[in-house]
PDB file of N, CA and C in Angstrom:
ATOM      1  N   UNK A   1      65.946  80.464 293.281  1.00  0.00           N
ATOM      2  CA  UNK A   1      67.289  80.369 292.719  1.00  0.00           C
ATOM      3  C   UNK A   1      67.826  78.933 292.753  1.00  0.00           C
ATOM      4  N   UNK A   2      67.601  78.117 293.552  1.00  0.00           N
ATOM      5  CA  UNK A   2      67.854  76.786 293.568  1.00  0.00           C
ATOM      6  C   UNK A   2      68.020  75.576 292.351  1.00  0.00           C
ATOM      7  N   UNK A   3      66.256  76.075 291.523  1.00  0.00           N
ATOM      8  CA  UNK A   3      66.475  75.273 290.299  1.00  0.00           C
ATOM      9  C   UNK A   3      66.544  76.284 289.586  1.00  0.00           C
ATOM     10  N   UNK A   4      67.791  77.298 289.473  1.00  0.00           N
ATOM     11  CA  UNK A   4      68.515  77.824 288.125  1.00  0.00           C
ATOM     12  C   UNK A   4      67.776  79.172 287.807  1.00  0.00           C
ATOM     13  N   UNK A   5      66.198  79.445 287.948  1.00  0.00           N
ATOM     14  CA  UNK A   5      65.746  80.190 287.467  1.00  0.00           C
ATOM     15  C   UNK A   5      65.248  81.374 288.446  1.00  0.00           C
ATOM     16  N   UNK A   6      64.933  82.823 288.391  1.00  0.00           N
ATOM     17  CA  UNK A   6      64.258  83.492 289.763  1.00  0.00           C
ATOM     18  C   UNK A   6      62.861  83.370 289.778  1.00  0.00           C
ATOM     19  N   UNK A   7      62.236  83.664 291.050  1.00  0.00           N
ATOM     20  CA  UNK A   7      61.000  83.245 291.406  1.00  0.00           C
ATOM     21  C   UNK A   7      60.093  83.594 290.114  1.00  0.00           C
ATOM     22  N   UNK A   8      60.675  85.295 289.652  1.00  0.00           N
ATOM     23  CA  UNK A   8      59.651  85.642 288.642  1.00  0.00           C
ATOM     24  C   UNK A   8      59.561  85.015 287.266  1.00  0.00           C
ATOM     25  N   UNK A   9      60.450  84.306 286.831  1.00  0.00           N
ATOM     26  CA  UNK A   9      60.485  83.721 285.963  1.00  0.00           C
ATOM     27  C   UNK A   9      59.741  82.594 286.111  1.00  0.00           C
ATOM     28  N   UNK A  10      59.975  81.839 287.286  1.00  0.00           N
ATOM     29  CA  UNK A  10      59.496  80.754 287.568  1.00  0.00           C
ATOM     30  C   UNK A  10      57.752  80.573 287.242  1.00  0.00           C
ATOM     31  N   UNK A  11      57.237  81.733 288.184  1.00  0.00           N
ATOM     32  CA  UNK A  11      55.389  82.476 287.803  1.00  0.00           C
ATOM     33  C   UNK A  11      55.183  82.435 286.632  1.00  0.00           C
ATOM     34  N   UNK A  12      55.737  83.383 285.566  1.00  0.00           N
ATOM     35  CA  UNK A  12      55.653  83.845 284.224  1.00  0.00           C
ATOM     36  C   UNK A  12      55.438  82.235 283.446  1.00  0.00           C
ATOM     37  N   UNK A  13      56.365  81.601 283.848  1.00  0.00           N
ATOM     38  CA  UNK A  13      56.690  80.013 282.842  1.00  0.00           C
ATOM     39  C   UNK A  13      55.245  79.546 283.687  1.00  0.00           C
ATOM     40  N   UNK A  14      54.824  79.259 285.216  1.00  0.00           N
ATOM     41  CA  UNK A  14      53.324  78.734 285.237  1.00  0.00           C
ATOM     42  C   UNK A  14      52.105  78.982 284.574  1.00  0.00           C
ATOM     43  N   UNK A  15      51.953  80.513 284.889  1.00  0.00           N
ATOM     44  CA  UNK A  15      51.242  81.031 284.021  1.00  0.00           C
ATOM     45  C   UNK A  15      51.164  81.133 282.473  1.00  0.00           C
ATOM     46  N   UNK A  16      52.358  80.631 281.494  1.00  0.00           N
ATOM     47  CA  UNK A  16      52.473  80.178 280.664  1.00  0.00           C
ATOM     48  C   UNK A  16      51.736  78.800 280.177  1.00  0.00           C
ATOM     49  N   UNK A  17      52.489  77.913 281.051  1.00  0.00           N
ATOM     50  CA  UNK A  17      51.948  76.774 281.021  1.00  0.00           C
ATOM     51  C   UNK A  17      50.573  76.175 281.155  1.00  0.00           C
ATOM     52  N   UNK A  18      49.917  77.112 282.036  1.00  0.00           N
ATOM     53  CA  UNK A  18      48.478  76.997 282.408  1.00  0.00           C
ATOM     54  C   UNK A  18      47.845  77.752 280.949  1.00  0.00           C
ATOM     55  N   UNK A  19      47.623  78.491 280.915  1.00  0.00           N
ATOM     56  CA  UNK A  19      47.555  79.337 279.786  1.00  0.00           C
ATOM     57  C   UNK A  19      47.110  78.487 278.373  1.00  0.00           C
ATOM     58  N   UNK A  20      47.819  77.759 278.032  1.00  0.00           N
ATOM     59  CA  UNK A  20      48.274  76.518 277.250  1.00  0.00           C
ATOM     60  C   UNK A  20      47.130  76.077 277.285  1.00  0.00           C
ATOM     61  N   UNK A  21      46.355  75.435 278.160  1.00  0.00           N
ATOM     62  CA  UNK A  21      45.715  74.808 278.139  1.00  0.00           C
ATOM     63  C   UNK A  21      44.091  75.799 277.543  1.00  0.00           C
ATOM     64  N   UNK A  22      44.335  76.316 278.378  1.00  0.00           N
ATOM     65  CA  UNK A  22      43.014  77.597 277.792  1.00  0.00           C
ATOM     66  C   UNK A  22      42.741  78.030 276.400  1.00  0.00           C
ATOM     67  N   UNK A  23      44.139  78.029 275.436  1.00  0.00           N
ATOM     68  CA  UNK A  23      44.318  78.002 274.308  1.00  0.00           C
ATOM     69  C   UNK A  23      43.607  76.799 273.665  1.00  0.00           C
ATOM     70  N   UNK A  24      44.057  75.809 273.900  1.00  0.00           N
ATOM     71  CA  UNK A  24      43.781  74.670 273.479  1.00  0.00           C
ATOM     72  C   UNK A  24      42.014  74.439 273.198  1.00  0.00           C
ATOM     73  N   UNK A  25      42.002  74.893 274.660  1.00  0.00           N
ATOM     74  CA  UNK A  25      40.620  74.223 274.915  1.00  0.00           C
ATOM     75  C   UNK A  25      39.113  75.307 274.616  1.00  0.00           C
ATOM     76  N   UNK A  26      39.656  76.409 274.677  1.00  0.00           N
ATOM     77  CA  UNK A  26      38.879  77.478 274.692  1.00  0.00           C
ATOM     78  C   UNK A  26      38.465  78.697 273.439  1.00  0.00           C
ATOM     79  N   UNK A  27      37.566  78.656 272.874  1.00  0.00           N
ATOM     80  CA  UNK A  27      37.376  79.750 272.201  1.00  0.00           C
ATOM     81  C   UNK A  27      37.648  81.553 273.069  1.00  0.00           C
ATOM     82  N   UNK A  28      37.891  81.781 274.065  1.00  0.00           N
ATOM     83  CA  UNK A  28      38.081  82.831 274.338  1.00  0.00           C
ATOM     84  C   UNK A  28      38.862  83.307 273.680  1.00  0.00           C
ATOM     85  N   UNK A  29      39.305  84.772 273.900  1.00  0.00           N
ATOM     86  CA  UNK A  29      39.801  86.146 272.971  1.00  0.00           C
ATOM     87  C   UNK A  29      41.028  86.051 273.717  1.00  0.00           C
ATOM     88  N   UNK A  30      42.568  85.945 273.231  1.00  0.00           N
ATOM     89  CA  UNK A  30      43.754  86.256 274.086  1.00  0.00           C
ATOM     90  C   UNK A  30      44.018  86.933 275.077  1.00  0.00           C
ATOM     91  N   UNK A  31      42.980  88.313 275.074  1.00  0.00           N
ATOM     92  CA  UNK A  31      43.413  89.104 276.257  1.00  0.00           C
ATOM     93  C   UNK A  31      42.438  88.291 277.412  1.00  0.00           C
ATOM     94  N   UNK A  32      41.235  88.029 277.021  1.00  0.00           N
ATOM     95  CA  UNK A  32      40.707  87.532 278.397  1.00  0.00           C
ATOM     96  C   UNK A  32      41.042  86.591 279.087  1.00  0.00           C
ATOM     97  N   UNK A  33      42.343  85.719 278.097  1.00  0.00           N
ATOM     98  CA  UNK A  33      43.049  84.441 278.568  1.00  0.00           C
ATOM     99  C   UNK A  33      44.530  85.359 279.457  1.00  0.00           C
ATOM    100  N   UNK A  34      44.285  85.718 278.928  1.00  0.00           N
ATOM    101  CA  UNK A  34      46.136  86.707 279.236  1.00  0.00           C
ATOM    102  C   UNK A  34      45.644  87.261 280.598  1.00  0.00           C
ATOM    103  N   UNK A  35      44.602  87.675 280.722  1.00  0.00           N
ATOM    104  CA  UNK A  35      44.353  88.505 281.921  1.00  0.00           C
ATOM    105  C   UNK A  35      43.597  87.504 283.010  1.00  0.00           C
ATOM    106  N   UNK A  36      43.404  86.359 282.380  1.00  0.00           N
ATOM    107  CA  UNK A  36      42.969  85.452 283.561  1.00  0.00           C
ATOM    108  C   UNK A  36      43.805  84.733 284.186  1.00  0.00           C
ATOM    109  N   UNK A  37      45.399  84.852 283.663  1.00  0.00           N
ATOM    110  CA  UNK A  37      46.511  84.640 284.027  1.00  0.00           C
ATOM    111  C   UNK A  37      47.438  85.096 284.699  1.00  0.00           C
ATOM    112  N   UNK A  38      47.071  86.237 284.623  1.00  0.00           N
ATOM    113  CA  UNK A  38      48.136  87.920 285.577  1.00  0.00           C
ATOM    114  C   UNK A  38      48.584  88.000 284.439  1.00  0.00           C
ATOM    115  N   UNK A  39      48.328  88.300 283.109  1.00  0.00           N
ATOM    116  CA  UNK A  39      48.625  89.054 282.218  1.00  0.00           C
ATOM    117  C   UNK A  39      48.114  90.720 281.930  1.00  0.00           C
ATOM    118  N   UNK A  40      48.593  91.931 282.518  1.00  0.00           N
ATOM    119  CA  UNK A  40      48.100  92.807 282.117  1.00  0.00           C
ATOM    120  C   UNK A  40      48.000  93.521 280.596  1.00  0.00           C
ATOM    121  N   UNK A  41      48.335  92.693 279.598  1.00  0.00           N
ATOM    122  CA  UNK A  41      48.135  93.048 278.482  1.00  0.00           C
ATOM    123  C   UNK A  41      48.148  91.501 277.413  1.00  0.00           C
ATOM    124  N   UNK A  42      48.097  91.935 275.924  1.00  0.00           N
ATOM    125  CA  UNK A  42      48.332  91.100 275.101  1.00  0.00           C
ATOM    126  C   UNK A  42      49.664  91.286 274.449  1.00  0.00           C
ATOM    127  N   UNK A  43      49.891  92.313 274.504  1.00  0.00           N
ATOM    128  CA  UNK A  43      52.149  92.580 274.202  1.00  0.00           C
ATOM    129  C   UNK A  43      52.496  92.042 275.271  1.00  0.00           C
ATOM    130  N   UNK A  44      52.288  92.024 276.336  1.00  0.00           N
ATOM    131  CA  UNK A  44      53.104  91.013 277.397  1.00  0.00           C
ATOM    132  C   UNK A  44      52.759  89.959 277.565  1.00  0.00           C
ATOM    133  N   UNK A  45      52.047  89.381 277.529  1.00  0.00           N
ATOM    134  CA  UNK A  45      51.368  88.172 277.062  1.00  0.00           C
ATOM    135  C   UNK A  45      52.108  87.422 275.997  1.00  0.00           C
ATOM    136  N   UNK A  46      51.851  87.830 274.810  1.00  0.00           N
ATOM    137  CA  UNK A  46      52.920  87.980 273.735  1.00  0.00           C
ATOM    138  C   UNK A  46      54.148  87.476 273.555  1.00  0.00           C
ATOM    139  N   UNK A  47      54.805  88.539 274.219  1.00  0.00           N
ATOM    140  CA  UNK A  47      55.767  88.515 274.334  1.00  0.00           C
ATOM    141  C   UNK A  47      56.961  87.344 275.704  1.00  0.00           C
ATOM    142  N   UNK A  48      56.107  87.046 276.440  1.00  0.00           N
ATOM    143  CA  UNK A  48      56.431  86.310 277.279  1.00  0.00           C
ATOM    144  C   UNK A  48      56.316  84.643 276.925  1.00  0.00           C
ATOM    145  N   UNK A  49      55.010  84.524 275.964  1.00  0.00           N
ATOM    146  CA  UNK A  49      54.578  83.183 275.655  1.00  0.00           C
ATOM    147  C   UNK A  49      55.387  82.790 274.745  1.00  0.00           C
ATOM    148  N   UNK A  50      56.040  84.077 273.727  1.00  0.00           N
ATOM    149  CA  UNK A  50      56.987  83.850 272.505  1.00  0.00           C
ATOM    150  C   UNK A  50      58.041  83.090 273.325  1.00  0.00           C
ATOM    151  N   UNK A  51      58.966  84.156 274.383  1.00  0.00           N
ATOM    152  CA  UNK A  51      60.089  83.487 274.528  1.00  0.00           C
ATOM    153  C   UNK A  51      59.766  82.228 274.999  1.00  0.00           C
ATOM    154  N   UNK A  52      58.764  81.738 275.902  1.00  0.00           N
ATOM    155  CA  UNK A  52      58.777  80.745 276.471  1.00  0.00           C
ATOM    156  C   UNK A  52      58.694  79.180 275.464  1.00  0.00           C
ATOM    157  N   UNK A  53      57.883  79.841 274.476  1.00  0.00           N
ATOM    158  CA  UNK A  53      57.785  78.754 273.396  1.00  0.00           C
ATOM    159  C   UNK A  53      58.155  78.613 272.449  1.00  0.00           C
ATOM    160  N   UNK A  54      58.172  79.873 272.104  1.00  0.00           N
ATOM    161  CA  UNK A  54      58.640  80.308 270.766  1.00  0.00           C
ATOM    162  C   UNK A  54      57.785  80.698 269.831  1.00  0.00           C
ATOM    163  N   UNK A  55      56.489  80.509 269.704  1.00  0.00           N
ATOM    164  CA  UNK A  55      55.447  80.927 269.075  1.00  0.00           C
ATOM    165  C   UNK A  55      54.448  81.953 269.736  1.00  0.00           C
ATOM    166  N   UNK A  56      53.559  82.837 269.295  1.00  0.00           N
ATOM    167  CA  UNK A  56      52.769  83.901 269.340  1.00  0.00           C
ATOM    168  C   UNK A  56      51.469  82.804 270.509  1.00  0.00           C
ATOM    169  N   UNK A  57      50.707  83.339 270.676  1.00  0.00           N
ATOM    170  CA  UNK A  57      49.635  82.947 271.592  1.00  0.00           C
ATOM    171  C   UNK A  57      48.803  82.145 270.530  1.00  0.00           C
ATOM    172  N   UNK A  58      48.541  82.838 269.607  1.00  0.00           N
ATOM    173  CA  UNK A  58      47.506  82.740 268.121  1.00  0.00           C
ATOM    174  C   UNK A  58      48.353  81.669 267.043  1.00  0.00           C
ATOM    175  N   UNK A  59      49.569  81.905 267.397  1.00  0.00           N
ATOM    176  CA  UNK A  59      50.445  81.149 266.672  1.00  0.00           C
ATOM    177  C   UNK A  59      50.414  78.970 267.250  1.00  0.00           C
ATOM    178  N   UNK A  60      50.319  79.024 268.560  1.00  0.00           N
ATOM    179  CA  UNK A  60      49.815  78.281 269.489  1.00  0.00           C
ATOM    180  C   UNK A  60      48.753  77.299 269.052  1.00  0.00           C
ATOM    181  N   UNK A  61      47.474  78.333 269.069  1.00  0.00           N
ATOM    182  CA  UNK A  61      46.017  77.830 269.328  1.00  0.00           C
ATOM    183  C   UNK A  61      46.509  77.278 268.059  1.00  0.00           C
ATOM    184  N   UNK A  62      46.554  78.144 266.898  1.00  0.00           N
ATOM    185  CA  UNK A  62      46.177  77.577 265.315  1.00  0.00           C
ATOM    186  C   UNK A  62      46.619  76.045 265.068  1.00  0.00           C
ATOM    187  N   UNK A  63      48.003  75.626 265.922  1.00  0.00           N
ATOM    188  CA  UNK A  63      48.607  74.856 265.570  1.00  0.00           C
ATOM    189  C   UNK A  63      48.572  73.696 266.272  1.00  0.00           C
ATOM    190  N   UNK A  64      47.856  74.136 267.794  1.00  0.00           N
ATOM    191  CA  UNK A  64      47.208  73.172 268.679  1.00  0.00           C
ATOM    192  C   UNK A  64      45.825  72.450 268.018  1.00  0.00           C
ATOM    193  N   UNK A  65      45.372  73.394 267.306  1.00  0.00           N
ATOM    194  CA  UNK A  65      44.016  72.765 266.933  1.00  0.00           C
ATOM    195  C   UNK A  65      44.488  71.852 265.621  1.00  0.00           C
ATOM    196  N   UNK A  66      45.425  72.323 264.838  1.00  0.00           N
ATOM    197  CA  UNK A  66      45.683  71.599 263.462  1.00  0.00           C
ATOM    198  C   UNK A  66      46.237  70.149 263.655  1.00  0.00           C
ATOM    199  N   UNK A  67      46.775  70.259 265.144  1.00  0.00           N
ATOM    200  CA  UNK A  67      47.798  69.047 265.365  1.00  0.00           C
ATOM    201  C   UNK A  67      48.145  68.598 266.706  1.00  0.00           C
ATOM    202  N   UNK A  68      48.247  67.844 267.482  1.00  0.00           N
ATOM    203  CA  UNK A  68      47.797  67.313 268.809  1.00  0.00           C
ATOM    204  C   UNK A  68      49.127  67.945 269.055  1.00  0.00           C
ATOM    205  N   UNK A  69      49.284  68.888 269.636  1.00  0.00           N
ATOM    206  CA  UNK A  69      50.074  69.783 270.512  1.00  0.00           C
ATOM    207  C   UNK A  69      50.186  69.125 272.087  1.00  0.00           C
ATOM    208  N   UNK A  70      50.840  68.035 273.135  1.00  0.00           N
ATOM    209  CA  UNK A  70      50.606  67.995 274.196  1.00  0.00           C
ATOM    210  C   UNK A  70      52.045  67.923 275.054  1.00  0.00           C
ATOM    211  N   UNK A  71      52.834  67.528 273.946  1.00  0.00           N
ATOM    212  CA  UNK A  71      54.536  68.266 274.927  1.00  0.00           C
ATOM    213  C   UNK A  71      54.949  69.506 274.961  1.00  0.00           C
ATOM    214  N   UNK A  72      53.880  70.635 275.313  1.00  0.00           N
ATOM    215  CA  UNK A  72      54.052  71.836 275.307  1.00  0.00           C
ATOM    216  C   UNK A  72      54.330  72.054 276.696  1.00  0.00           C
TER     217      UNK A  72
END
């Protein structure tokens, strides 16, 4: 609670962030990225990476690869 946000949010945004990079770098399949993250699905996955970024997981990679994506 200190810097503004709760612990679980705080996880969700790491695991986001880490995540990121796996996208980037990795041909793997979303769920096996999602679940190597503590993602138990690809709708939560999804849905968590949306709010955090604003874009889809797939929405991400496509646009990481088209265009040097690194202030993510």
């Amino acid at each position: 609670k200190l810097n503004g946000t709760s612990p679980i949010d705080y996880i969700i945004s790491k695991r986001i962030e880490l995540s990121r990079s796996a996208l980037k770098r990795t041909d793997d399949n979303i769920l096996d990225i999602a679940k190597k993250y503590g993602f138990n699905n690809t709708a939560n996955y999804n849905r968590a990476f949306k709010l955090k970024t604003g874009m889809t997981p797939s929405e991400f990679r496509k646009r990481s690869r088209s265009e040097d994506i690194t202030d993510w």
